[in-house]
N, C-alpha and C. Protein backbone atom coordinates (compact mmCIF):
# COMPACT_ATOMS: atom_id res chain seq x y z
N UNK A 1 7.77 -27.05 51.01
CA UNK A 1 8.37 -26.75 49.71
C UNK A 1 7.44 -27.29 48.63
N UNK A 2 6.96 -26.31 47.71
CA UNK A 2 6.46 -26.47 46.80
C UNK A 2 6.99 -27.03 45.61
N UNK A 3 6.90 -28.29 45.16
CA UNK A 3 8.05 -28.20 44.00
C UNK A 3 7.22 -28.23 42.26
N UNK A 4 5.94 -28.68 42.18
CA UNK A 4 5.25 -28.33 41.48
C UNK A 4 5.31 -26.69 41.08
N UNK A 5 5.54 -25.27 42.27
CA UNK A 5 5.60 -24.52 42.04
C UNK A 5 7.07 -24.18 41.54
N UNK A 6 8.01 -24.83 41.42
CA UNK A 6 9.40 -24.30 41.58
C UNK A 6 9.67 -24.71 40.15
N UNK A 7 8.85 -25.69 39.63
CA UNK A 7 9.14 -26.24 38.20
C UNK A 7 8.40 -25.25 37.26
N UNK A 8 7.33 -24.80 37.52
CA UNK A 8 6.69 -24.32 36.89
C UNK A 8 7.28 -22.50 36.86
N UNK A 9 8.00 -22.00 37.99
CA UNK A 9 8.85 -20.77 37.96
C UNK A 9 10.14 -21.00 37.18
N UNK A 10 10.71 -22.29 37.28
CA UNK A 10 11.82 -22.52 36.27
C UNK A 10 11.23 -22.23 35.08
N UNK A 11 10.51 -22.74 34.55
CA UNK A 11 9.86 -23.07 33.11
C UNK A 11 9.70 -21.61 32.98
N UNK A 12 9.48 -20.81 33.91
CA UNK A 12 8.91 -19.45 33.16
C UNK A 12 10.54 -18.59 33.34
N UNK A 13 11.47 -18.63 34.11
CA UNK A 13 12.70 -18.39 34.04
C UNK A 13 13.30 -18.86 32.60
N UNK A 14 13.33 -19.57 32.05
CA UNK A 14 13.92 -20.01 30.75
C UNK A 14 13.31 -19.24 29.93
N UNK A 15 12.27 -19.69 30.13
CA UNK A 15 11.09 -18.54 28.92
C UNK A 15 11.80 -17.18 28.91
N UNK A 16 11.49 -16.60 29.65
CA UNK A 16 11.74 -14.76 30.41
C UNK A 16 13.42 -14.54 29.55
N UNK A 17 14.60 -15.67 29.75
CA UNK A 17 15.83 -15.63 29.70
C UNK A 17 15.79 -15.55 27.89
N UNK A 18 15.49 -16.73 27.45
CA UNK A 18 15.48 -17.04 26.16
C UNK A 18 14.61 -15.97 24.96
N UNK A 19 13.73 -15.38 25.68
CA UNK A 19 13.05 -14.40 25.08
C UNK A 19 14.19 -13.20 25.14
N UNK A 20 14.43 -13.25 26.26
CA UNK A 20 15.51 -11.51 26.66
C UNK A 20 16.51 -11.62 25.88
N UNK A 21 17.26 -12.86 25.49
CA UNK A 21 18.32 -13.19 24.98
C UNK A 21 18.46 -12.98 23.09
N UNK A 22 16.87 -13.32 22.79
CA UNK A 22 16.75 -13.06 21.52
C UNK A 22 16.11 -11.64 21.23
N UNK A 23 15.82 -10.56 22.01
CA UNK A 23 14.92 -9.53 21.81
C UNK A 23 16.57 -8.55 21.77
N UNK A 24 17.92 -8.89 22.79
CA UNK A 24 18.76 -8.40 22.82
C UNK A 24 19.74 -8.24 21.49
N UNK A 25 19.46 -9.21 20.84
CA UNK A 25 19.86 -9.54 19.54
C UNK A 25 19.95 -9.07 18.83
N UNK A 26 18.23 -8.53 18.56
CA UNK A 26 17.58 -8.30 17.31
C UNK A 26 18.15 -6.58 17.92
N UNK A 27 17.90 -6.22 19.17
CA UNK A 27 17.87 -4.77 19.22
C UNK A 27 19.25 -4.60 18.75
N UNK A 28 20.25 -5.43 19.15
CA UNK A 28 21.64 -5.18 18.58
C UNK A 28 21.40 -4.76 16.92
N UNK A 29 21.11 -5.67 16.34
CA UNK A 29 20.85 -5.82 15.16
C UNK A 29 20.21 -4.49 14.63
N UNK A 30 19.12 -4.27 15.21
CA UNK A 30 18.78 -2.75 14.52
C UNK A 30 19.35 -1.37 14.87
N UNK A 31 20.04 -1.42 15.72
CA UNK A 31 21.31 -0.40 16.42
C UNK A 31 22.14 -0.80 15.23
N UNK A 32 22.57 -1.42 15.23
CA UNK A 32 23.55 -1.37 13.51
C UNK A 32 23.29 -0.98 12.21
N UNK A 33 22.02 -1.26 12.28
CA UNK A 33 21.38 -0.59 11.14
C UNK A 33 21.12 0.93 11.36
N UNK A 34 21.36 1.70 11.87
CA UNK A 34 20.51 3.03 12.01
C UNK A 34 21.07 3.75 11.13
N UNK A 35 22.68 4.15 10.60
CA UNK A 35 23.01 4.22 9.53
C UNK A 35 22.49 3.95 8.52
N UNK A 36 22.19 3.13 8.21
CA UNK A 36 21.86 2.03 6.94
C UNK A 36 19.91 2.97 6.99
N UNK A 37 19.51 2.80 7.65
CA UNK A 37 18.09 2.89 8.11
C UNK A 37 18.32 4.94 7.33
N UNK A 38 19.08 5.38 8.41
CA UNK A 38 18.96 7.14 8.43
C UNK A 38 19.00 7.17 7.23
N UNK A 39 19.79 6.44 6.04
CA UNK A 39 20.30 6.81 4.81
C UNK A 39 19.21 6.52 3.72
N UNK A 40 18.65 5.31 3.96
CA UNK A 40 17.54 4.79 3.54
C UNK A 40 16.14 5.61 3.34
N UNK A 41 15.75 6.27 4.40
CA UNK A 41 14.97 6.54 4.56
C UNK A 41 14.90 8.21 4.05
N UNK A 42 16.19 8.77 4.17
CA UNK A 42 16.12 10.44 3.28
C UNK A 42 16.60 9.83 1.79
N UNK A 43 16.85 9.03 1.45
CA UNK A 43 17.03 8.70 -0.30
C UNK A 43 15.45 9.14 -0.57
N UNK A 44 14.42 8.12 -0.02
CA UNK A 44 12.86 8.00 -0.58
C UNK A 44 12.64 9.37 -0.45
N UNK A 45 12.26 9.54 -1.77
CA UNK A 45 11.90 10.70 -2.16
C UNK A 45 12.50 11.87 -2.45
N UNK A 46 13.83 11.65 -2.65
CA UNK A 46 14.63 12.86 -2.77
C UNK A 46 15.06 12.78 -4.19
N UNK A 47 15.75 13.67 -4.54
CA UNK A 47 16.13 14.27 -5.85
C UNK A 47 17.02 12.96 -6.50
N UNK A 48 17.68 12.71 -5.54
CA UNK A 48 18.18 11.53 -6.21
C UNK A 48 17.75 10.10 -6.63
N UNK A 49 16.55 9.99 -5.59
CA UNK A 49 15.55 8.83 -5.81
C UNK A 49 14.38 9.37 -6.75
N UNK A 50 14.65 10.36 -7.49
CA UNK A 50 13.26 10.25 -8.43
C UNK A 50 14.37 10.23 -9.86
N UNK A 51 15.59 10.69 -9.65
CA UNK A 51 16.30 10.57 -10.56
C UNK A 51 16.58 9.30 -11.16
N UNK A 52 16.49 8.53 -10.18
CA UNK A 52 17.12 7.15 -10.08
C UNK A 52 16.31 6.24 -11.09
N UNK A 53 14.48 6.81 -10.54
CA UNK A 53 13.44 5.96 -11.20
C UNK A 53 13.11 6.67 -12.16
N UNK A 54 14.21 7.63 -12.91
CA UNK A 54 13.80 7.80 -14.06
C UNK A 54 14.72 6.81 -15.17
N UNK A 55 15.70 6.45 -14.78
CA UNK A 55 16.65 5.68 -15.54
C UNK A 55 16.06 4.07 -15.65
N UNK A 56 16.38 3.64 -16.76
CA UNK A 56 16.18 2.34 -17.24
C UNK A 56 17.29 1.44 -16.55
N UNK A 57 16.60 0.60 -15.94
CA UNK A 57 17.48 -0.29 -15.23
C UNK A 57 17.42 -1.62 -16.24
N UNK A 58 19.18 -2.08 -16.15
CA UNK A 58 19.16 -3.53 -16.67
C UNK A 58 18.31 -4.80 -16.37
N UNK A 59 17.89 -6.09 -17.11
CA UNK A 59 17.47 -7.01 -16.34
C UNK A 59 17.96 -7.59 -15.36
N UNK A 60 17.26 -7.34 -14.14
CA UNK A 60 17.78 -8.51 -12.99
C UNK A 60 18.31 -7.71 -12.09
N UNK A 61 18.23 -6.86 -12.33
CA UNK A 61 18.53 -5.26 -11.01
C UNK A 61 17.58 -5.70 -10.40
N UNK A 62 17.88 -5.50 -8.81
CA UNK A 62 16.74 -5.40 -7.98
C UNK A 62 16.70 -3.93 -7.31
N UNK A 63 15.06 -3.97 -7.84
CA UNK A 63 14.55 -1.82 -7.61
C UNK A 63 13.56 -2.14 -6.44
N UNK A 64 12.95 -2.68 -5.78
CA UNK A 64 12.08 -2.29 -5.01
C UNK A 64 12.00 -0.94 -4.37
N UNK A 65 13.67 -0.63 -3.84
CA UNK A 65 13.64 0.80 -3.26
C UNK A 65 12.86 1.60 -3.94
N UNK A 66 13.13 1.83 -5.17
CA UNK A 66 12.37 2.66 -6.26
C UNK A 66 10.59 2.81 -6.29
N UNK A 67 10.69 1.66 -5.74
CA UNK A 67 8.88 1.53 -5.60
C UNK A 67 8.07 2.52 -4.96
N UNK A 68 6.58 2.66 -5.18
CA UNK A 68 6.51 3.98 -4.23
C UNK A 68 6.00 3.21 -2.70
N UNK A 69 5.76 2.07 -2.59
CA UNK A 69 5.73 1.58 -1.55
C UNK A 69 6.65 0.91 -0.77
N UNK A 70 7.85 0.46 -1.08
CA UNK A 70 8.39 -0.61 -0.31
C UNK A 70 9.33 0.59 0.64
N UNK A 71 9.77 1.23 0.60
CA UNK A 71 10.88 2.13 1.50
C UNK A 71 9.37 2.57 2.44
N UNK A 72 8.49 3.12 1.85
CA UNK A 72 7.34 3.93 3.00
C UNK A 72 6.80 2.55 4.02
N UNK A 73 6.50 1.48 3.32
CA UNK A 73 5.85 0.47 3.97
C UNK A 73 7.11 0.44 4.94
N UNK A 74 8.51 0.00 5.22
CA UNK A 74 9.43 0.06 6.12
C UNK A 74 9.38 1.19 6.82
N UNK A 75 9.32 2.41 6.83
CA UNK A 75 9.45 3.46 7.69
C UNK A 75 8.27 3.08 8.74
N UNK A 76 6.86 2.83 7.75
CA UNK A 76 5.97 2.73 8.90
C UNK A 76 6.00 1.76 9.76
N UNK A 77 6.54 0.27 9.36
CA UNK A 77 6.85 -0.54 10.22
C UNK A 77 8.24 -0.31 11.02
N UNK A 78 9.25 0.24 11.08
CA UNK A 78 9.61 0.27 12.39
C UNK A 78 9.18 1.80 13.32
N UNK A 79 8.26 2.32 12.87
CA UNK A 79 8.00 3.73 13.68
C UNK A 79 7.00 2.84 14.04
N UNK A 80 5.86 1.73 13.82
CA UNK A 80 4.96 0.89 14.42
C UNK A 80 5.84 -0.06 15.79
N UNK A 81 7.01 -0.84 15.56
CA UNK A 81 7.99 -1.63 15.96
C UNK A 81 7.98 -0.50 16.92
N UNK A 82 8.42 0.78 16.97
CA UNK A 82 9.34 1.66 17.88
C UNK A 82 8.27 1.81 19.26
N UNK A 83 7.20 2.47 18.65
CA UNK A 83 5.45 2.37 19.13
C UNK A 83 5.39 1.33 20.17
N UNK A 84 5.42 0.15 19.63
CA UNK A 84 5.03 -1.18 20.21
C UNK A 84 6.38 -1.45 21.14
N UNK A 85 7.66 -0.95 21.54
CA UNK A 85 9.13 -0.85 22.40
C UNK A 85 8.45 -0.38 23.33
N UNK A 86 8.47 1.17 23.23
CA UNK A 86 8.00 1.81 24.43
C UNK A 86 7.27 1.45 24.74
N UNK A 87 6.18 1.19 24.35
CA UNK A 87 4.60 0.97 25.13
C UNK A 87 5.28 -0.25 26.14
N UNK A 88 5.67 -1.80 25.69
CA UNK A 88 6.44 -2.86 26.44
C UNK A 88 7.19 -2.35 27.35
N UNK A 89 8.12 -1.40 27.25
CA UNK A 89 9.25 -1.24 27.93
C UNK A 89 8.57 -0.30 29.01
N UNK A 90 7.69 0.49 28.80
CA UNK A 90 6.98 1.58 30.24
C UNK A 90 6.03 0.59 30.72
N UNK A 91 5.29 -0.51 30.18
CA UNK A 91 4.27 -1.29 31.31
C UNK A 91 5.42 -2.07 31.93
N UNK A 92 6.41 -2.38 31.19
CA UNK A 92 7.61 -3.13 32.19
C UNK A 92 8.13 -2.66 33.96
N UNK A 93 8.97 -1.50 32.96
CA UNK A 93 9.19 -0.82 34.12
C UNK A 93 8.13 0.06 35.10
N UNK A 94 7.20 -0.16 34.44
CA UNK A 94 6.20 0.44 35.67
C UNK A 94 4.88 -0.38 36.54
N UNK A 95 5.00 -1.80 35.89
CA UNK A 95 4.04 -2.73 36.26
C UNK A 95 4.66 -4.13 37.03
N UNK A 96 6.11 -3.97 36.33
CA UNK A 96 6.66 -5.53 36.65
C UNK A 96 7.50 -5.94 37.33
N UNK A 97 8.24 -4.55 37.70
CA UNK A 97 10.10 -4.63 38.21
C UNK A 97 9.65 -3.82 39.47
């Protein structure tokens, strides 16, 4: 019995668990958003979002949406995020399990 080896497979069992546990999370988390996300993402640039940034907003409104970058910079990061799932999830299931 190896026990040097058995500590060192624990250690990576916690790891493996605690990682899975928080990656399950977050995916929860953006499954809730997809609404929020679908809606988000056909505003930018539509009739109603150029309407929007034509109006004078009060002080202390927060516009970023309005920006011409901050809604595009998000689309590309989770279609990058989505990219970087699959790629993980097919060397998974095809390298590890």
């Amino acid at each position: 019995m190896d026990y040097e080896r058995i500590a060192e497979m624990e250690s990576y069992l916690r790891e493996c668990t605690d990682a899975t546990e928080a990656l399950t999370a977050q995916l929860d988390r953006m499954q809730a958003l997809g609404d929020h996300m679908t809606r988000l993402f056909a505003y930018y640039g539509s009739e109603a979002w150029y309407t929007d940034r034509d109006g004078d907003l009060p002080a202390g409104i927060s516009a970023g949406v309005l920006s011409e970058d901050a809604v595009y910079d998000q689309i590309t990061a989770v279609r990058d995020a989505s990219f970087r799932m699959l790629a993980l999830a097919t060397d998974i299931l095809k390298n590890r399990i």
